[in-house]
Protein backbone atom coordinates (compact mmCIF):
# COMPACT_ATOMS: atom_id res chain seq x y z
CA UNK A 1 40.67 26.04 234.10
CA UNK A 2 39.97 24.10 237.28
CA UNK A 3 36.54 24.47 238.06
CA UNK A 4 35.17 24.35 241.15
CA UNK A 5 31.42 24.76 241.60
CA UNK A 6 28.60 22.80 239.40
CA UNK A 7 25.52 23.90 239.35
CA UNK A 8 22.77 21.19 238.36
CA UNK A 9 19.31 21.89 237.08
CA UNK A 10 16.86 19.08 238.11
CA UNK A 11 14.21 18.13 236.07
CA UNK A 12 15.30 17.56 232.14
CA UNK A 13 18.67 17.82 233.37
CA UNK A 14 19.58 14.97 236.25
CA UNK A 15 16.24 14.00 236.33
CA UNK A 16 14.27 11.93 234.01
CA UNK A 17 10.28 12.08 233.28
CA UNK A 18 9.82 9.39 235.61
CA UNK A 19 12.20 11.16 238.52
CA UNK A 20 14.79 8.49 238.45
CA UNK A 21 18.70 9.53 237.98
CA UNK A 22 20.36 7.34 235.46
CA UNK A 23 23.22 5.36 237.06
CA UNK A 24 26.10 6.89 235.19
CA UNK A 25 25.05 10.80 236.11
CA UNK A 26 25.25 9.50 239.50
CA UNK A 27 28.36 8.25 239.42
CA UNK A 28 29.17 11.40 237.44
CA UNK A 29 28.10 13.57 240.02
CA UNK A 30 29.88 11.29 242.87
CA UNK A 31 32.98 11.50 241.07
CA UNK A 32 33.17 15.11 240.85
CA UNK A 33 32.27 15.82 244.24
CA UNK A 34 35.15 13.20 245.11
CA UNK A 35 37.18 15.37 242.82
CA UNK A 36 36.49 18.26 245.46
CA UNK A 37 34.21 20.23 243.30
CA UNK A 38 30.95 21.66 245.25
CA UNK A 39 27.85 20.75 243.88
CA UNK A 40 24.64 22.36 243.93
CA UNK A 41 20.95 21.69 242.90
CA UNK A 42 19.39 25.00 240.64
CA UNK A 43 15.56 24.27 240.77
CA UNK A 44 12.15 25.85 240.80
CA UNK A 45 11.07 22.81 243.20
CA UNK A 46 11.10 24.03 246.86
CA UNK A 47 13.74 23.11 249.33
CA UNK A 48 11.90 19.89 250.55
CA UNK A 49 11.04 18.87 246.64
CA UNK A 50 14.66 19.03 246.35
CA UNK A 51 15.97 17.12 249.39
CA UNK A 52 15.08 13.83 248.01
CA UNK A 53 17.52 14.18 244.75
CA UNK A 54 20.41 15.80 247.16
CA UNK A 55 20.18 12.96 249.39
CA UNK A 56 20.50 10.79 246.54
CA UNK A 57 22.95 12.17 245.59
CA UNK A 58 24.82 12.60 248.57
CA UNK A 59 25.21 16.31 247.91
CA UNK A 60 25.62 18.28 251.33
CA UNK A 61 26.49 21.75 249.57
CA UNK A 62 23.62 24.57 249.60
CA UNK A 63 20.48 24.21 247.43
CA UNK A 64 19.17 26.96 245.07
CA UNK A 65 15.24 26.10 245.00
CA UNK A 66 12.08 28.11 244.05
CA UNK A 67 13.71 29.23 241.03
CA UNK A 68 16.63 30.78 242.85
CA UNK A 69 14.38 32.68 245.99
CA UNK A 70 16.24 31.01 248.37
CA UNK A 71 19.51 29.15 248.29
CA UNK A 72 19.68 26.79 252.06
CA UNK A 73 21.54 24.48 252.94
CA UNK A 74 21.28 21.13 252.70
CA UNK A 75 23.07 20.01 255.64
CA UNK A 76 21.24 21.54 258.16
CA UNK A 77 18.32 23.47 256.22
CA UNK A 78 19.87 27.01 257.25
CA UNK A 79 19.06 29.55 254.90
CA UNK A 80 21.47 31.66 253.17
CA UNK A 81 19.68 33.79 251.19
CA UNK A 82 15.52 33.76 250.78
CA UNK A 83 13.40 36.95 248.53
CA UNK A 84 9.44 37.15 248.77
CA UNK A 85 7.11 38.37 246.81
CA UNK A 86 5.13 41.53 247.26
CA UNK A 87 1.56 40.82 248.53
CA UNK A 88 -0.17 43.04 245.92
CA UNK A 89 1.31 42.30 243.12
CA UNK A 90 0.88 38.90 244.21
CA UNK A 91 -2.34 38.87 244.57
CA UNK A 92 -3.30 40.44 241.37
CA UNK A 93 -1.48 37.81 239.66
CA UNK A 94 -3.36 34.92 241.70
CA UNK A 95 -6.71 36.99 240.98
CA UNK A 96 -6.19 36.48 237.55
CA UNK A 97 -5.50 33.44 237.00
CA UNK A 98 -8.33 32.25 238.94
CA UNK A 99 -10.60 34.70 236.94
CA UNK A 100 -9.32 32.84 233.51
CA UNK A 101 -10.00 29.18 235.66
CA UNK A 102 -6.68 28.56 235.87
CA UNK A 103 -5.26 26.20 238.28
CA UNK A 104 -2.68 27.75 240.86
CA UNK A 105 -0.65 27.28 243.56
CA UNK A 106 1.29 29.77 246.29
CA UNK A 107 3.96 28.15 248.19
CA UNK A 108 4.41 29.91 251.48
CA UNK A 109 7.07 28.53 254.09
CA UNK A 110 6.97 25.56 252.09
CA UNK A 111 3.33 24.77 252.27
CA UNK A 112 0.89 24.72 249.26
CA UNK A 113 -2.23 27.08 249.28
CA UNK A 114 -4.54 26.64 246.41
CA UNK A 115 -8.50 28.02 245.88
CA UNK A 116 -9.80 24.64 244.88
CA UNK A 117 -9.03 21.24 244.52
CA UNK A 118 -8.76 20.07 241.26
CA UNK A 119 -7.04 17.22 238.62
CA UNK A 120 -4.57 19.53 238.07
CA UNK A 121 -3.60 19.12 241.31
CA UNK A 122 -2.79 15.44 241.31
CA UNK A 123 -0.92 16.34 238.25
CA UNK A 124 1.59 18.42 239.98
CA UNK A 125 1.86 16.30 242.99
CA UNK A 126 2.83 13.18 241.22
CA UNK A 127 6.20 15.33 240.46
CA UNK A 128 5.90 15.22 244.02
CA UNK A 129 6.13 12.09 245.45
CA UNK A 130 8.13 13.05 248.67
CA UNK A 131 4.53 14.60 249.93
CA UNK A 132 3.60 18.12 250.49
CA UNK A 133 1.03 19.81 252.86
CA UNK A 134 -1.56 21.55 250.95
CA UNK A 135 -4.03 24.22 251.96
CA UNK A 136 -6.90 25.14 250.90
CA UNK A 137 -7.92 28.64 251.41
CA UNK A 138 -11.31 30.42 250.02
CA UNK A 139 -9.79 33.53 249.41
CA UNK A 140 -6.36 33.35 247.84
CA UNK A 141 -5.58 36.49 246.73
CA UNK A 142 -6.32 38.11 250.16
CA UNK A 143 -3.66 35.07 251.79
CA UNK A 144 -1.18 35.88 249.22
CA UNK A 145 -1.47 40.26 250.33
CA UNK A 146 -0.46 39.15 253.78
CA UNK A 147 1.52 36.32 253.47
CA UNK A 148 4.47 36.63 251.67
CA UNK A 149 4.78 33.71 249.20
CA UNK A 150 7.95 32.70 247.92
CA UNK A 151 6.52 31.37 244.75
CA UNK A 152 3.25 31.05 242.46
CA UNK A 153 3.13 28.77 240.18
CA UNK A 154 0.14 27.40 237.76
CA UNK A 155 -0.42 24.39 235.52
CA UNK A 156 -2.43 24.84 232.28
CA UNK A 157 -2.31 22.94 228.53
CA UNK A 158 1.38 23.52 226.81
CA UNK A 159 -0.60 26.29 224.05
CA UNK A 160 -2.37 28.24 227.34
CA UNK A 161 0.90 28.68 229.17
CA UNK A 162 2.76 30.97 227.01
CA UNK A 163 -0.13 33.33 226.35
CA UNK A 164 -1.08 33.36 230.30
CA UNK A 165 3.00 34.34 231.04
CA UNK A 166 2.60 36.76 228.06
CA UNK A 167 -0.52 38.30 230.04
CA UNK A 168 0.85 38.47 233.34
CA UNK A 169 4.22 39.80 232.50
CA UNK A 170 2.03 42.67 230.86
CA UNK A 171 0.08 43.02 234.05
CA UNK A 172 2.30 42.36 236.86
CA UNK A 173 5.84 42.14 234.69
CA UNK A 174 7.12 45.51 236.28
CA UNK A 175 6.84 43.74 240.13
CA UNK A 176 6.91 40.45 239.50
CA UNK A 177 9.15 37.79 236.96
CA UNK A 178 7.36 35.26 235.00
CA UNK A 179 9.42 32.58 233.90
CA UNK A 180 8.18 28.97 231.69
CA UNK A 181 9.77 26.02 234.19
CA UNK A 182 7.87 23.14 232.30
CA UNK A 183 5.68 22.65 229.22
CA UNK A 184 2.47 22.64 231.83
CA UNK A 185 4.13 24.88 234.47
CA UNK A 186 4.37 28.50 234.33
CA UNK A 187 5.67 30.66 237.69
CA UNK A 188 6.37 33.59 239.05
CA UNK A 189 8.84 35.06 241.87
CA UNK A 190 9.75 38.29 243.38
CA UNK A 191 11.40 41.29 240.82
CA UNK A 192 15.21 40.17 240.24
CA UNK A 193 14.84 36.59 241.40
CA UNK A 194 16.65 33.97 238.65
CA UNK A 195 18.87 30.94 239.04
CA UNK A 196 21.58 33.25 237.72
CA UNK A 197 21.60 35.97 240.17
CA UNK A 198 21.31 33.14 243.25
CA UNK A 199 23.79 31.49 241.46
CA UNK A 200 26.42 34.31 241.91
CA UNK A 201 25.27 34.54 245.48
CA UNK A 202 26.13 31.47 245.95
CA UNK A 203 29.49 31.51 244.26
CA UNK A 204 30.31 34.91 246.19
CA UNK A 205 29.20 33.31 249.38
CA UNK A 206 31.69 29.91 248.75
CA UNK A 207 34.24 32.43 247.50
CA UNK A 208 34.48 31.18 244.16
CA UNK A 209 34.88 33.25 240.72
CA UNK A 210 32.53 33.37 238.33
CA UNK A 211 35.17 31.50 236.05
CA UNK A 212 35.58 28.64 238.15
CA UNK A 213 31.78 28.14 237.80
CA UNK A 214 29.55 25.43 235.56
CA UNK A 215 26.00 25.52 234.97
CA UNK A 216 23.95 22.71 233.17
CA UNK A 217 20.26 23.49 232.24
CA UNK A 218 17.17 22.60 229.50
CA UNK A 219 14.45 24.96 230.38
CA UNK A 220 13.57 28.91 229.55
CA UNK A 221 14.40 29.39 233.92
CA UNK A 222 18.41 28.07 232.96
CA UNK A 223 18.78 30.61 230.78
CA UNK A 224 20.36 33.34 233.43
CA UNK A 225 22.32 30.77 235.22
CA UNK A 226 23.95 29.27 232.14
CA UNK A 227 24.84 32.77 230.71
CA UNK A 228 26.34 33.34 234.30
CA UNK A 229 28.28 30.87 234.65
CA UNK A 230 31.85 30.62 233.62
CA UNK A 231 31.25 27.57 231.47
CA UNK A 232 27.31 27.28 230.23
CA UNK A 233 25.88 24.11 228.87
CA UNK A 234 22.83 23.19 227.45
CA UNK A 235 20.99 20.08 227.47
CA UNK A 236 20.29 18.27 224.25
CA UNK A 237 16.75 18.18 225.08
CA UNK A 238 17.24 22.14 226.09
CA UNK A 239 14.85 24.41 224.39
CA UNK A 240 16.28 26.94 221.61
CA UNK A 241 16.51 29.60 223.96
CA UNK A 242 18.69 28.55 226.20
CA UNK A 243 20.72 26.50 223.42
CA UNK A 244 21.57 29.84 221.89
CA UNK A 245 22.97 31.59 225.03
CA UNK A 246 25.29 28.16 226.37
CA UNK A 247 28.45 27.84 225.28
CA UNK A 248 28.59 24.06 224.20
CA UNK A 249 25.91 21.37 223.20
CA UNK A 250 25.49 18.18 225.67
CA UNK A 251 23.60 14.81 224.63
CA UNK A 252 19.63 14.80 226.12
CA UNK A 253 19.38 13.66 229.86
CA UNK A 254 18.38 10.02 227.75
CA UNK A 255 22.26 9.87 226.90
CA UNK A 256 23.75 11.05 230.09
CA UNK A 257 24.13 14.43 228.93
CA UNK A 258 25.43 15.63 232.44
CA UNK A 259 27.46 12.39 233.14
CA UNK A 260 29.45 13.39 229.94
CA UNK A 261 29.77 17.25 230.74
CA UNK A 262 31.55 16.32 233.97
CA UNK A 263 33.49 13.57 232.37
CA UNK A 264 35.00 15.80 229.87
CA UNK A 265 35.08 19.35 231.30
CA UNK A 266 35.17 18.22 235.02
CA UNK A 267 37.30 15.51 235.44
């Protein structure tokens, strides 16, 4: 098989803790691109989070960001494909979290509206280090009814995420998808929105089979793009989850896990 599209998780994948990209992924990734195989960035970051990395990397193809809401280009920042969330839903969501004093943040048009400023904030931004323009708005919930946000996300201790996505999928799970992105981050997009399904969109789009189709991954928001894709890998740093649905085992992003998976399925 002769594949011909590679889909790339960011962080735990290509990039490491301390957002560097070890020099042998990016000669990986070079090489396969060289090789004339498209490749694309899969990440929950927004479009200019992700700009950065793909200039790095010299990757021109389309970008799948906020956890596969939109998927735009990174040539010329055209959008292909973009899905917002519904303002009430929304909104209860927000509302919640701020009633449990949980930090959170709405992206809308790729600007940051949060209730408060807090550490937590700082936090976040220091995955952040090509900037972002925050907002602060007293009323949240009521911005997030009208404007359509493309993505909520909120940070909280590793042992209070899961039981706040456990609590929100049973308030808001039937209009909204929760999904775990990081051991502090938990987030939530419009109904039907996964890396998977913007993955196929993608592929469809580029007119390329779902066979000719790799997707590398560590976190619990992989999981639908690696069971997509023709040929599914998991991280050796990837959580069980996703481990159990890929099809073969890479070394962690510490060993070049992704530098190898092109190397010997790729090239």
């Amino acid at each position: 098989m002769r594949y011909r599209l590679l889909a790339l998780d960011l962080d735990g994948t290509v990039v490491n803790h301390d957002l560097t990209i070890r020099p042998r992924v990016r000669h990986a990734i070079a090489a396969a691109q060289q090789a004339g195989i498209i490749v694309t960035l899969a990440t929950g970051r927004m479009f200019g989070a992700a700009m950065p990395f793909a200039t790095t990397l010299a990757i021109s193809a389309p970008l799948i960001c906020y956890q596969g809401a939109v998927i735009r280009n990174a040539s010329d920042g055209a959008i292909r494909f973009t899905s917002t969330m519904p303002g009430e839903a929304t909104a209860e969501a927000v509302q919640y979290l701020l009633d449990h004093q949980i930090f959170v943040v709405a992206y809308i048009d790729e600007v940051l509206y949060i209730a408060e400023r807090r550490p937590e904030l700082d936090l976040y931004l220091s995955y952040h280090p090509e900037g972002a323009e925050v907002r602060l708005s007293d009323n949240l919930p009521d911005v997030v009814r009208h404007k359509p946000a493309t993505k909520v996300l909120f940070v909280a201790e590793p042992d209070i995420v899961g039981p706040t996505l456990t609590n929100l999928k049973h308030l808001v799970g039937d209009r909204l998808v929760t999904t775990r992105s990081h051991q502090l981050f938990g987030e939530l997009t419009a109904l039907g929105v996964n890396k998977g399904v913007a993955l196929a969109e993608l592929a469809y789009q580029l007119d390329i089979p779902r066979t000719a189709v790799v997707a590398i991954g560590d976190q619990a928001n992989d999981i639908e793009m690696v069971q997509w894709a023709g040929l599914g890998l998991a991280m050796g740093n990837a959580i069980p989850e996703l481990k159990a649905v890929a099809k073969h085992h890479l070394p962690t992003i510490d060993e070049d896990g992704v530098a190898i998976a092109i190397e010997q399925y790729l090239l």
